[in-house]
PDB file of N, CA and C in Angstrom:
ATOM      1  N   UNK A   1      -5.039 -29.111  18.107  1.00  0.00           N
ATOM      2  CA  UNK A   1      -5.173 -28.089  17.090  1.00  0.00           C
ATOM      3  C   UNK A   1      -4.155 -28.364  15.990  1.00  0.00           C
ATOM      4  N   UNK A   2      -4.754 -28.372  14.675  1.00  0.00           N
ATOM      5  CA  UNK A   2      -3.685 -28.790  13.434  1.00  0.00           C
ATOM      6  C   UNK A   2      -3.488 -27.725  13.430  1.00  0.00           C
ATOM      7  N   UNK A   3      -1.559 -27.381  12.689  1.00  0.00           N
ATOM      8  CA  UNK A   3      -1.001 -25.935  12.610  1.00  0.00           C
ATOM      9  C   UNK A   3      -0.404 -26.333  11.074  1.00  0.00           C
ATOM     10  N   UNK A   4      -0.666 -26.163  10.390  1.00  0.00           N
ATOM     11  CA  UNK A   4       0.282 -25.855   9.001  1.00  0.00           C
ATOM     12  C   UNK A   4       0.810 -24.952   8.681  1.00  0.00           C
ATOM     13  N   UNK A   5       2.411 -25.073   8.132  1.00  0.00           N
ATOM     14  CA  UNK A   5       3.139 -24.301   8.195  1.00  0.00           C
ATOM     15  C   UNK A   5       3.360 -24.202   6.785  1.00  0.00           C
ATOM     16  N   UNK A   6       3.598 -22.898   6.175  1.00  0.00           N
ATOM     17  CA  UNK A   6       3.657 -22.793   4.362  1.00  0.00           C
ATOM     18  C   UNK A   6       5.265 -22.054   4.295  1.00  0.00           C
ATOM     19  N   UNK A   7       5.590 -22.547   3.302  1.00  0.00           N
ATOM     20  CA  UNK A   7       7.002 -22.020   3.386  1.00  0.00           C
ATOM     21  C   UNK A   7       8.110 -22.535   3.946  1.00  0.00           C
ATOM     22  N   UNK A   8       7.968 -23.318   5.031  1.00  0.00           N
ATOM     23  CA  UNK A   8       9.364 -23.386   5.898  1.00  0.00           C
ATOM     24  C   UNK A   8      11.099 -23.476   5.773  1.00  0.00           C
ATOM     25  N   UNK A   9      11.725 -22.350   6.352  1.00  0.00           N
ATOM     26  CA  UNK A   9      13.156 -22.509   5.629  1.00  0.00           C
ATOM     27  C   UNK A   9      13.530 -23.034   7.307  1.00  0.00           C
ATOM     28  N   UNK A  10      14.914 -22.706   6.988  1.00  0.00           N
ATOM     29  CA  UNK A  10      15.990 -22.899   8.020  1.00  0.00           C
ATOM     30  C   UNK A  10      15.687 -22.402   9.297  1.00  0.00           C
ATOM     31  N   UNK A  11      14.993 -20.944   9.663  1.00  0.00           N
ATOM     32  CA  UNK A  11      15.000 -20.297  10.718  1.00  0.00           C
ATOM     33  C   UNK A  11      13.532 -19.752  11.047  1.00  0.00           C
ATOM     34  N   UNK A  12      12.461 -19.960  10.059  1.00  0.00           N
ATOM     35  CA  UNK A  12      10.846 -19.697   9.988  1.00  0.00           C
ATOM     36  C   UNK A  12      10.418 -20.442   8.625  1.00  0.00           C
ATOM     37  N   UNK A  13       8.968 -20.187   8.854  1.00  0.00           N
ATOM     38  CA  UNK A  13       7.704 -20.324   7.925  1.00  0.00           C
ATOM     39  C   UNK A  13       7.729 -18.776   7.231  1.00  0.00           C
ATOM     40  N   UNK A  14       7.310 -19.094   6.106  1.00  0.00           N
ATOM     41  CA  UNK A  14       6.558 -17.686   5.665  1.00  0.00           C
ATOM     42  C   UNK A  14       5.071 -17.383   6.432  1.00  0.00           C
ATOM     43  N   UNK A  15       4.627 -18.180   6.213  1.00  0.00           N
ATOM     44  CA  UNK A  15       2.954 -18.341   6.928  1.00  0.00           C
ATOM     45  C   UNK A  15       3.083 -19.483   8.034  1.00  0.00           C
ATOM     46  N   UNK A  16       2.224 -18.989   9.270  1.00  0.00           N
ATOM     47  CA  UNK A  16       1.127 -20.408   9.929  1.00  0.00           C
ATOM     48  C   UNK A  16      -0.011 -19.924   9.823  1.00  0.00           C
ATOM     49  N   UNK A  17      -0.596 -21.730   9.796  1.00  0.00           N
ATOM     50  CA  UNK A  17      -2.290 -21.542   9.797  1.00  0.00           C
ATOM     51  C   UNK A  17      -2.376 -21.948  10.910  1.00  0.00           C
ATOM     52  N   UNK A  18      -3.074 -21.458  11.894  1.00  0.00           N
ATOM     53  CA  UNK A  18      -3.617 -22.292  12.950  1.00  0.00           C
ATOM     54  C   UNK A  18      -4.651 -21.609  13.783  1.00  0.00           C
ATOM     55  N   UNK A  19      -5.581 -22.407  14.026  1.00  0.00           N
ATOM     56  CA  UNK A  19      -7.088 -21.775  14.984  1.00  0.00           C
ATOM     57  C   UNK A  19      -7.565 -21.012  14.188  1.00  0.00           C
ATOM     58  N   UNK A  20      -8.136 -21.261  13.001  1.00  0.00           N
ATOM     59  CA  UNK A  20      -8.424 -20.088  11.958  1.00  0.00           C
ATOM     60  C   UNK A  20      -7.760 -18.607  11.727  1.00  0.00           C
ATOM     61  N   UNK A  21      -6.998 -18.501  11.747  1.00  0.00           N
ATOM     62  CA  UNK A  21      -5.549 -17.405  11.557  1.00  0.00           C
ATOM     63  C   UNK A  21      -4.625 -18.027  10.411  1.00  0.00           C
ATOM     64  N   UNK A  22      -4.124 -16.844  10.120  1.00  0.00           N
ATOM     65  CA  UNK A  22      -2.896 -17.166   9.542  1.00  0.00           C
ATOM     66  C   UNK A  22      -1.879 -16.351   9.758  1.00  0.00           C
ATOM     67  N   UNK A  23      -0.772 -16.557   9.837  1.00  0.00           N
ATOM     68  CA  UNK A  23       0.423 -15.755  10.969  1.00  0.00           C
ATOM     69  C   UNK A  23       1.405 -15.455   9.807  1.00  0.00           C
ATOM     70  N   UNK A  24       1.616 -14.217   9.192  1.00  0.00           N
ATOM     71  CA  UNK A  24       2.811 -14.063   8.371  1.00  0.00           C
ATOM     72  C   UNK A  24       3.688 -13.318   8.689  1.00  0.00           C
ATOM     73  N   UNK A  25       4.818 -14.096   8.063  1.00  0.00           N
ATOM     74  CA  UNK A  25       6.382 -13.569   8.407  1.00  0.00           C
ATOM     75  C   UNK A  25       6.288 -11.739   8.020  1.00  0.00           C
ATOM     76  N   UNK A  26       7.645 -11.240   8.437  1.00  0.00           N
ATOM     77  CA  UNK A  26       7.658  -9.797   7.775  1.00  0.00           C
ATOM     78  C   UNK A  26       8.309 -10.324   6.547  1.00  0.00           C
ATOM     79  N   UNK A  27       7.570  -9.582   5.229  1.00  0.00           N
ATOM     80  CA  UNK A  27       7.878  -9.599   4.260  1.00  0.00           C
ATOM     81  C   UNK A  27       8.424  -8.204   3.833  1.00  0.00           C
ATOM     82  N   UNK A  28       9.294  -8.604   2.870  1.00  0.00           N
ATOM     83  CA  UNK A  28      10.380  -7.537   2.109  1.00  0.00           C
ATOM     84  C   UNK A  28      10.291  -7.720   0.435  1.00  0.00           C
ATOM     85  N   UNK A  29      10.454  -6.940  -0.179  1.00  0.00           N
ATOM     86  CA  UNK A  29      10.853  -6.392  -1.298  1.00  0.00           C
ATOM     87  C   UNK A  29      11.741  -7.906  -2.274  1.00  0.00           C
ATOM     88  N   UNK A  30      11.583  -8.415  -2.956  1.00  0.00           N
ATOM     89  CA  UNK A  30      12.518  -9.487  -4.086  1.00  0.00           C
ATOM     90  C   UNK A  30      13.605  -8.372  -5.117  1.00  0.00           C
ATOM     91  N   UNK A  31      13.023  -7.305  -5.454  1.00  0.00           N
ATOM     92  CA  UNK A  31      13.886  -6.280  -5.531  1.00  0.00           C
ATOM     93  C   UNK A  31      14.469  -5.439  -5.111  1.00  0.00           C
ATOM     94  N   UNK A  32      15.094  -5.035  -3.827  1.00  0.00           N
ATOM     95  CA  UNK A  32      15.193  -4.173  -3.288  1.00  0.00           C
ATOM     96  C   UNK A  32      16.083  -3.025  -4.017  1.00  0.00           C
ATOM     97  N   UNK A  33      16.204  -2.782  -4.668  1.00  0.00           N
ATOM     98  CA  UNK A  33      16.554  -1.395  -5.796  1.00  0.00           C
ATOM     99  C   UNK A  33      15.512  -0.290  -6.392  1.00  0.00           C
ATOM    100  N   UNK A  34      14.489  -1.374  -5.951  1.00  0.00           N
ATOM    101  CA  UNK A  34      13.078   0.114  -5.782  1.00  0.00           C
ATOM    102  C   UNK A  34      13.039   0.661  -4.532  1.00  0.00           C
ATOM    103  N   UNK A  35      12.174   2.545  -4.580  1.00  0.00           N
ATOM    104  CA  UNK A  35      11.955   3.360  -4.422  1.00  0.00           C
ATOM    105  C   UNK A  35      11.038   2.665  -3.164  1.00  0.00           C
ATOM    106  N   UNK A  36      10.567   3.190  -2.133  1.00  0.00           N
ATOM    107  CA  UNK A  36       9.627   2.562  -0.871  1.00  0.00           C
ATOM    108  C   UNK A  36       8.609   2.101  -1.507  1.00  0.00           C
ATOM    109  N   UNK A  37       7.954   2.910  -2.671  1.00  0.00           N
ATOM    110  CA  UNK A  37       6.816   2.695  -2.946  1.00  0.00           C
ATOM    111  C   UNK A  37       6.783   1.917  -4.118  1.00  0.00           C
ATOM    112  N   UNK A  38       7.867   1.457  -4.620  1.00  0.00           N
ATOM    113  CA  UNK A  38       7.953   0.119  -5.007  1.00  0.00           C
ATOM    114  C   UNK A  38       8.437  -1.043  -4.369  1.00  0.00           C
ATOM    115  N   UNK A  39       8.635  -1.002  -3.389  1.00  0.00           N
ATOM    116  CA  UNK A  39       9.583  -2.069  -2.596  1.00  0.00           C
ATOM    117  C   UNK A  39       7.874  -2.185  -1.614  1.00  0.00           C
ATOM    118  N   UNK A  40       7.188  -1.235  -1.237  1.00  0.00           N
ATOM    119  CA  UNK A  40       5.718  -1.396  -0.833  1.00  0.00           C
ATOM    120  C   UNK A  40       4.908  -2.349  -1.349  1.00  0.00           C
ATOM    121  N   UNK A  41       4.792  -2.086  -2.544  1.00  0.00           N
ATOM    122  CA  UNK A  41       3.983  -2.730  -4.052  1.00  0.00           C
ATOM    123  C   UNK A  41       4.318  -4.196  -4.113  1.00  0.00           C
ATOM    124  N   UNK A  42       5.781  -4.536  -4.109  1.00  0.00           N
ATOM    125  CA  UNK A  42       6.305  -5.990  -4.313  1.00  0.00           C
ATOM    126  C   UNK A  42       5.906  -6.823  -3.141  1.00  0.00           C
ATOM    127  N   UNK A  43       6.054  -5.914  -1.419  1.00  0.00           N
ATOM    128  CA  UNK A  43       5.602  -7.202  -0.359  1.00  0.00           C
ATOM    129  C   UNK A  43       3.962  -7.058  -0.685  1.00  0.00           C
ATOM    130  N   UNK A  44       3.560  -5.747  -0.866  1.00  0.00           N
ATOM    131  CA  UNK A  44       2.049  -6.345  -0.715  1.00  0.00           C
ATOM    132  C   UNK A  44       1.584  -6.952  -1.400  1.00  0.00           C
ATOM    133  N   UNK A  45       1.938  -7.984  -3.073  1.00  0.00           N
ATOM    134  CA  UNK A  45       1.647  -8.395  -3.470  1.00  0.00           C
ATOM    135  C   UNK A  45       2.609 -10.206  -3.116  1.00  0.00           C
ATOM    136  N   UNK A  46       3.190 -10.307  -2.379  1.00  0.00           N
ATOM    137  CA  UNK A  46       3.868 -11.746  -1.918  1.00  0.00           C
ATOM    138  C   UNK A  46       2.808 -11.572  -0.408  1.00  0.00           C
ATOM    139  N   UNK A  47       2.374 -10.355   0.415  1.00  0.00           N
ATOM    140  CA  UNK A  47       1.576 -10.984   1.064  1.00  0.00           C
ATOM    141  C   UNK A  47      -0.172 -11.831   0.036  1.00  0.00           C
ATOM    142  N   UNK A  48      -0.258 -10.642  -0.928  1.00  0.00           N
ATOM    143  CA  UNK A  48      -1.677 -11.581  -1.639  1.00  0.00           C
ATOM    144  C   UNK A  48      -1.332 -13.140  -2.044  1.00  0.00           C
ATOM    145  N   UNK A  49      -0.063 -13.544  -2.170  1.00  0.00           N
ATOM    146  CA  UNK A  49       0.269 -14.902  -2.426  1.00  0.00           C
ATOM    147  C   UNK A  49       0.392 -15.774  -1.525  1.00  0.00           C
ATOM    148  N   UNK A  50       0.839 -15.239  -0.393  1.00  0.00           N
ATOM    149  CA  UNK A  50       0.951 -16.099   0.928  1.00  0.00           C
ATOM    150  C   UNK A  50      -0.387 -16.419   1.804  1.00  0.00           C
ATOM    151  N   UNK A  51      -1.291 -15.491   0.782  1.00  0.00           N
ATOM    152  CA  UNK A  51      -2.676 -15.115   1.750  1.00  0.00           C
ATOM    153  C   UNK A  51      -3.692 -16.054   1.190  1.00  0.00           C
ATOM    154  N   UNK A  52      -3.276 -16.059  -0.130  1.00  0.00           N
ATOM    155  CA  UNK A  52      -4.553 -17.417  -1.312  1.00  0.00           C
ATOM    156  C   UNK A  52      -3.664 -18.325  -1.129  1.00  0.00           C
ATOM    157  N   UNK A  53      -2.502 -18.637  -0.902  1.00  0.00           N
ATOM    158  CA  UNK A  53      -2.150 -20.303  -0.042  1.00  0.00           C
ATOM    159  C   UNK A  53      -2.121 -20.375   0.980  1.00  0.00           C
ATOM    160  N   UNK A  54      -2.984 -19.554   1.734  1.00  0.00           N
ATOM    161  CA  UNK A  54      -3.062 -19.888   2.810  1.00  0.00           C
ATOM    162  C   UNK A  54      -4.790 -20.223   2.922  1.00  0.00           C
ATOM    163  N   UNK A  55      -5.254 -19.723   1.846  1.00  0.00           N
ATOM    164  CA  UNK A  55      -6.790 -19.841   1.923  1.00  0.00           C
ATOM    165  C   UNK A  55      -7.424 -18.719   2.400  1.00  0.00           C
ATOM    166  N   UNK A  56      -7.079 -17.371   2.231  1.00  0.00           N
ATOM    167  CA  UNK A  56      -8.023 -16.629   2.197  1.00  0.00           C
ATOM    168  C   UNK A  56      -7.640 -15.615   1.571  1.00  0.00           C
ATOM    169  N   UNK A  57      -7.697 -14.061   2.083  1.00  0.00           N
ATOM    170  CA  UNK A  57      -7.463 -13.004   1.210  1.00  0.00           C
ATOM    171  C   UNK A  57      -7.254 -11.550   1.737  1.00  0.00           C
ATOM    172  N   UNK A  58      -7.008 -10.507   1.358  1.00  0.00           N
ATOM    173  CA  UNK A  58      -6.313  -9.518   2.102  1.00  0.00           C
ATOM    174  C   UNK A  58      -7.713  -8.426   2.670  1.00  0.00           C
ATOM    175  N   UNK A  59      -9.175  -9.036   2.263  1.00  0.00           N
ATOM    176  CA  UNK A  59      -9.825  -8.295   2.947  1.00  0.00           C
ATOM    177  C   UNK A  59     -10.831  -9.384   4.216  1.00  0.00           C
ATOM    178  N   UNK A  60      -9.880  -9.847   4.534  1.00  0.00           N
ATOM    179  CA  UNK A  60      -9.949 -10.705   5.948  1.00  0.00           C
ATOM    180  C   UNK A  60      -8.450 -10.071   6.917  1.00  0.00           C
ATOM    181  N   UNK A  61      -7.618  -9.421   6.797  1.00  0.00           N
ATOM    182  CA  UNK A  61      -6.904  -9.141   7.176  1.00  0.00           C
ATOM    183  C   UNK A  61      -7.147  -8.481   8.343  1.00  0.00           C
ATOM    184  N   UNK A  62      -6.810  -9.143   9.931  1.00  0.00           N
ATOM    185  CA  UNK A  62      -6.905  -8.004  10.870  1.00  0.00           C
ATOM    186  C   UNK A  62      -6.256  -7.081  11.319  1.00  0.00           C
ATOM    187  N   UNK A  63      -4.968  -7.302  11.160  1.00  0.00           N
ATOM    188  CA  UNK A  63      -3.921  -6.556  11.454  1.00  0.00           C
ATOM    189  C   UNK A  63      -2.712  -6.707  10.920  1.00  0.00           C
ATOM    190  N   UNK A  64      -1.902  -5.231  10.538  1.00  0.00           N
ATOM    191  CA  UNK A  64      -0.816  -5.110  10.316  1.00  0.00           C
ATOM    192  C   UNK A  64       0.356  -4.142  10.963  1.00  0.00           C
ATOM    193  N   UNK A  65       1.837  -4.687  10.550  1.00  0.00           N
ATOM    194  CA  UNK A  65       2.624  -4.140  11.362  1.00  0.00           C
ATOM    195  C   UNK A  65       3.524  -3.753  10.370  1.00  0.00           C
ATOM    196  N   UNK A  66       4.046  -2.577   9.995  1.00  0.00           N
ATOM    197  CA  UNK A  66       4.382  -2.366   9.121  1.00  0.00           C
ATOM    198  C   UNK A  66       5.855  -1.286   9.199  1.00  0.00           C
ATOM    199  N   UNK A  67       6.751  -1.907   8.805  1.00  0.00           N
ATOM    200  CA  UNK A  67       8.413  -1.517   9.499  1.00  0.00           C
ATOM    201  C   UNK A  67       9.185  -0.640   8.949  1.00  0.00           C
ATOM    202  N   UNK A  68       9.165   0.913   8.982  1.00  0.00           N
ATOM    203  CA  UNK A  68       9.786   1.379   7.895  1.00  0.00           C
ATOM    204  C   UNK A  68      11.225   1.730   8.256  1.00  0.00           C
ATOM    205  N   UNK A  69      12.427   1.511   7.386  1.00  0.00           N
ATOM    206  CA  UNK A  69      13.662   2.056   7.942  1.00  0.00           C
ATOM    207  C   UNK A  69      13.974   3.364   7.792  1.00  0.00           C
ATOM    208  N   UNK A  70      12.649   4.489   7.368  1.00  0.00           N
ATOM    209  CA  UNK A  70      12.856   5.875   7.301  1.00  0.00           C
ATOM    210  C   UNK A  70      11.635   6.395   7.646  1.00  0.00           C
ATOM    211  N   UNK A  71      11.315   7.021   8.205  1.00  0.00           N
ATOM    212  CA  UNK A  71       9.838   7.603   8.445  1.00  0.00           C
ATOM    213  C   UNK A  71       9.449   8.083   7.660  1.00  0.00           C
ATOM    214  N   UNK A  72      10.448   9.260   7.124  1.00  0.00           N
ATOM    215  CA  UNK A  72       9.724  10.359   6.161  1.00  0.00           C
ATOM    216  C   UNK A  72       9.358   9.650   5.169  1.00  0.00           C
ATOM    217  N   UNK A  73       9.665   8.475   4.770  1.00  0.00           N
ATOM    218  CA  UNK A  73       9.096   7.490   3.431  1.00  0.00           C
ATOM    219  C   UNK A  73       7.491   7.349   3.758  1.00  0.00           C
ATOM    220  N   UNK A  74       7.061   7.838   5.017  1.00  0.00           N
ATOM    221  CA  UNK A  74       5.774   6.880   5.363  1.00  0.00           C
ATOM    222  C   UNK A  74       5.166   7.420   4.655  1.00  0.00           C
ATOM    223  N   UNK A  75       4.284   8.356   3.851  1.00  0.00           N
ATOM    224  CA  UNK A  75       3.579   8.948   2.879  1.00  0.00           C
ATOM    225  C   UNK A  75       3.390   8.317   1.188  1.00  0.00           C
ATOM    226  N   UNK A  76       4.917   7.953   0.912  1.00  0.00           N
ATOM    227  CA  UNK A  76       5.489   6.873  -0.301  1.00  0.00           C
ATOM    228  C   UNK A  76       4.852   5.747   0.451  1.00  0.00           C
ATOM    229  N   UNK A  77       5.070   5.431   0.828  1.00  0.00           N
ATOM    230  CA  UNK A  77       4.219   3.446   1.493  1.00  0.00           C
ATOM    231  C   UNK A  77       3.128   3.840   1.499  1.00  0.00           C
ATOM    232  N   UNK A  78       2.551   4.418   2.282  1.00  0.00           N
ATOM    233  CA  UNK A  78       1.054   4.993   1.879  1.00  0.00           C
ATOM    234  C   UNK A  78       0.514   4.742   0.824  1.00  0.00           C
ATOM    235  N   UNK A  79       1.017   5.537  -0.231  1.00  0.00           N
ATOM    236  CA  UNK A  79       0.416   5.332  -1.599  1.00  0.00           C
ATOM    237  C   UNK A  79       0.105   4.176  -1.930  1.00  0.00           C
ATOM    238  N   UNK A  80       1.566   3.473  -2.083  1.00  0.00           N
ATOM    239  CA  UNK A  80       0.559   1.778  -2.381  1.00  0.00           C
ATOM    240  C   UNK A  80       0.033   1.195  -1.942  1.00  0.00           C
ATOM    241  N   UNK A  81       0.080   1.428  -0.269  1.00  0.00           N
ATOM    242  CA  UNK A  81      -0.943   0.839   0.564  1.00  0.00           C
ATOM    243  C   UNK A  81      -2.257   1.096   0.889  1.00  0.00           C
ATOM    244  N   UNK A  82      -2.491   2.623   0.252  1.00  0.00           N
ATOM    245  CA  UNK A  82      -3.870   2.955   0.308  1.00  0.00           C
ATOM    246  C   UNK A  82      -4.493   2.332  -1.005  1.00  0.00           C
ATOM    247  N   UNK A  83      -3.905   2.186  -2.461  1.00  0.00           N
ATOM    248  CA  UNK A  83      -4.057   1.831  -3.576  1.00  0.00           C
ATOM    249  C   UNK A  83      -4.255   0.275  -3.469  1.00  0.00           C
ATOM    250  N   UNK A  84      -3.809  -0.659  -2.146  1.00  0.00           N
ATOM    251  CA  UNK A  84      -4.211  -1.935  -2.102  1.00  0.00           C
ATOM    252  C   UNK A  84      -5.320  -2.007  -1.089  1.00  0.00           C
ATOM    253  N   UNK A  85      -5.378  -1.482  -0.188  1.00  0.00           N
ATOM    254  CA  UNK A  85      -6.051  -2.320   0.755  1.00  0.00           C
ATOM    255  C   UNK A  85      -7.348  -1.923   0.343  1.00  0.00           C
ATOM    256  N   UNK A  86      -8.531  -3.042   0.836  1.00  0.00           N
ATOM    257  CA  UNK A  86      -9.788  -2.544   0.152  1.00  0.00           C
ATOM    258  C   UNK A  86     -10.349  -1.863   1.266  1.00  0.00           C
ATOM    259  N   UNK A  87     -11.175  -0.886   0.803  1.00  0.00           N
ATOM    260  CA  UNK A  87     -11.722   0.654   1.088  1.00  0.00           C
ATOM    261  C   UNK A  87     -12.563   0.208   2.301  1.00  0.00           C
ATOM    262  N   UNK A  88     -13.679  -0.720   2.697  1.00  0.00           N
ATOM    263  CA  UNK A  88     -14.376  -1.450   3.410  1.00  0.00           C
ATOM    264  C   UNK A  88     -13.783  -2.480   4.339  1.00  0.00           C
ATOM    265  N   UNK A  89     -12.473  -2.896   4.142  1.00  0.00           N
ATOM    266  CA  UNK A  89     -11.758  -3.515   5.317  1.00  0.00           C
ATOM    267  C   UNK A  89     -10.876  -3.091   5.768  1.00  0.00           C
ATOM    268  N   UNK A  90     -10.283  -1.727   6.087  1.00  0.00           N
ATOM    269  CA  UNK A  90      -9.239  -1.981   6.827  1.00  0.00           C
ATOM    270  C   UNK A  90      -8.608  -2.413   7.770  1.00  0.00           C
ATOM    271  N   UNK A  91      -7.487  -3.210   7.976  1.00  0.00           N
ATOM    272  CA  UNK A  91      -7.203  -3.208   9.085  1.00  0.00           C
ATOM    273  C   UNK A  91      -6.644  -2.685  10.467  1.00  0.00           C
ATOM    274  N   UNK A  92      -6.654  -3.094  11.223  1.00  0.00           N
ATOM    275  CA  UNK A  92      -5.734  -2.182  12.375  1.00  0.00           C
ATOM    276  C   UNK A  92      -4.542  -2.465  12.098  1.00  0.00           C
ATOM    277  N   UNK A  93      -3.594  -1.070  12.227  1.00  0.00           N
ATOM    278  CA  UNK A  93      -2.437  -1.114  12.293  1.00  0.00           C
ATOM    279  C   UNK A  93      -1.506  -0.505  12.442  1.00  0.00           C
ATOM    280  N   UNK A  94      -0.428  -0.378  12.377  1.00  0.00           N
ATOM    281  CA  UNK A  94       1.321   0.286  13.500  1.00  0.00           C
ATOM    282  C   UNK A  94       2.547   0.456  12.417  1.00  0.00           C
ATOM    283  N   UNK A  95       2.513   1.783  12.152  1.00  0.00           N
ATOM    284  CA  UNK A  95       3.887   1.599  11.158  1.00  0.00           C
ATOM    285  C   UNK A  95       4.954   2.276  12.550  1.00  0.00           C
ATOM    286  N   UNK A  96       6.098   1.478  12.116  1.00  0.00           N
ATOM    287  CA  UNK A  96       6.965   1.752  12.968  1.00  0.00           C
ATOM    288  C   UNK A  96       8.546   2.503  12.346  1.00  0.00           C
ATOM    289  N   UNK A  97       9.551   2.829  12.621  1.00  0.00           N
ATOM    290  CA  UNK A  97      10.742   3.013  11.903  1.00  0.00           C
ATOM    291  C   UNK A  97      12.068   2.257  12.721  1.00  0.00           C
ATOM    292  N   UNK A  98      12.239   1.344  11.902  1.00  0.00           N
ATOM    293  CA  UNK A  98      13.289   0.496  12.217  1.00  0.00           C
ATOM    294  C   UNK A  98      14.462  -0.017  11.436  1.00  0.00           C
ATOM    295  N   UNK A  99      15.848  -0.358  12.029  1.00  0.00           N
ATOM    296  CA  UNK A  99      16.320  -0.844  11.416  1.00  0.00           C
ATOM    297  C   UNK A  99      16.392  -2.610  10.740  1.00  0.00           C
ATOM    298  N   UNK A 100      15.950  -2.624   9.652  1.00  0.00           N
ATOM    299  CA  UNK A 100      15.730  -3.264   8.944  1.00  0.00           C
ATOM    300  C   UNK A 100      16.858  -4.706   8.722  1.00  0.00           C
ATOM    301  N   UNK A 101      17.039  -6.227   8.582  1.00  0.00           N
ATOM    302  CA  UNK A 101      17.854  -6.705   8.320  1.00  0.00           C
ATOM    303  C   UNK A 101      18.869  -6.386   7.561  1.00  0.00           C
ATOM    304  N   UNK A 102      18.549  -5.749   6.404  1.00  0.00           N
ATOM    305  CA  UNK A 102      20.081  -5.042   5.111  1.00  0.00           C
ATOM    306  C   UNK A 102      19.169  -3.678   4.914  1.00  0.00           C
ATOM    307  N   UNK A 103      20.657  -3.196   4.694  1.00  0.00           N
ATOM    308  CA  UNK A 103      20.186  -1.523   4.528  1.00  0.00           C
ATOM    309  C   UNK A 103      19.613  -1.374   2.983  1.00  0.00           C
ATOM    310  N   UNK A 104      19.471  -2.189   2.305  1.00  0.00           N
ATOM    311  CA  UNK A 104      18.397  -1.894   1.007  1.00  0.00           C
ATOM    312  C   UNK A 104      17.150  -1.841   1.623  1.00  0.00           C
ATOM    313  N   UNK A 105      17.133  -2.787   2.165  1.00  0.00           N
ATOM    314  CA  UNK A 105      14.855  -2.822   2.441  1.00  0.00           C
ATOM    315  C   UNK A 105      14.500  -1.539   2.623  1.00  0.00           C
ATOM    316  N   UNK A 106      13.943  -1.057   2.558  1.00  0.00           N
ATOM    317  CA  UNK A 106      13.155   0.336   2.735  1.00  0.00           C
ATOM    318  C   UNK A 106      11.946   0.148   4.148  1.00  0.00           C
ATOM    319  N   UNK A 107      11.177  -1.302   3.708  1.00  0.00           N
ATOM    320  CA  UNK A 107       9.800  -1.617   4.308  1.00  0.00           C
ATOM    321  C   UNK A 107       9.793  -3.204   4.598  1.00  0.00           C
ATOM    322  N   UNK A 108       9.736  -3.507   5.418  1.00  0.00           N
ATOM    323  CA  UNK A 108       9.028  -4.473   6.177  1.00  0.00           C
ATOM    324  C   UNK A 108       7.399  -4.640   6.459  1.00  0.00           C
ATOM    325  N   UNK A 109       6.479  -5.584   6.149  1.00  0.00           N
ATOM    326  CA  UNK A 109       5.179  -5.950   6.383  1.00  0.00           C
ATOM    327  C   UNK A 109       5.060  -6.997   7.240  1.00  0.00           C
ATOM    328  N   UNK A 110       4.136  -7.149   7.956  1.00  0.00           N
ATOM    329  CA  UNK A 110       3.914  -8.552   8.558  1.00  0.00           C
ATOM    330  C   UNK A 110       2.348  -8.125   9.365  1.00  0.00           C
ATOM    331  N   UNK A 111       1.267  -9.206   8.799  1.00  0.00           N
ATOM    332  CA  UNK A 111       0.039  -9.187   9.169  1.00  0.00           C
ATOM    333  C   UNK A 111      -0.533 -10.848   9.835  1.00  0.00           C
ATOM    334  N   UNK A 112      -2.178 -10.548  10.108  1.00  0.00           N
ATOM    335  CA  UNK A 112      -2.286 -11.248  10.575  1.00  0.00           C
ATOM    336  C   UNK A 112      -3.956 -11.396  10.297  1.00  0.00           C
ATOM    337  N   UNK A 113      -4.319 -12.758   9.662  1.00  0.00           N
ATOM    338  CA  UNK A 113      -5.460 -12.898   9.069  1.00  0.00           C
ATOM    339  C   UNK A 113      -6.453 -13.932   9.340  1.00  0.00           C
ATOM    340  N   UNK A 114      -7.638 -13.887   9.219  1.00  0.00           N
ATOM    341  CA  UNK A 114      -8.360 -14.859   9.562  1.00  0.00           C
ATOM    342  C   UNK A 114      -8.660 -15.665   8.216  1.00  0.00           C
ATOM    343  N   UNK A 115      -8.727 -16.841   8.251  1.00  0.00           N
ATOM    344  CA  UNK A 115      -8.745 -18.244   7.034  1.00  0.00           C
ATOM    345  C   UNK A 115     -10.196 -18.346   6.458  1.00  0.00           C
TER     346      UNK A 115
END
């Protein structure tokens, strides 16, 4: 089985492809000085980038896991996440409340898609 890996740093990939999947890292915010529901807005649009180099697109998406470091924010994530995902695919998925690598992130994403 070929596995391509997109991204690779020091300690992960952003993406794998492999067995028709694509496996993405949890993604975070490039700004983290926005509000949840901008710090929402910024990963879900680095997942649409990780998702067309990976060869496909966010309404192939089967599942997501989605990390918040405050709960009561979950309503703010909402918003942009109901405002992205398309209306006819959703996927399955788990928001959780966690502590986060740095106390800026608000939100953590990480899904999982077919190619």
């Amino acid at each position: 089985m070929l596995i391509k890996r997109l991204e690779p740093g020091a300690r992960m990939s952003q993406a794998v492809v492999a067995n028709g999947f694509v496996f993405l890292a949890g993604q975070v915010a490039t700004d983290p000085s926005a509000d949840v529901e901008g710090q929402t807005r910024q990963v879900l649009g680095e997942i649409d980038r990780l998702l067309e180099a990976a060869g496909t697109r966010k309404d192939r998406i089967l599942s997501a896991t989605i990390y918040l470091a405050d709960v009561t924010t979950f309503a703010d994530m909402n918003r942009a996440w109901e405002a992205w995902v398309p209306a006819d695919a959703k996927p399955a998925r788990a928001t959780v409340e966690a502590k986060l690598v740095a106390p800026e992130y608000r939100v953590e994403i990480q899904v999982v898609a077919l190619v």
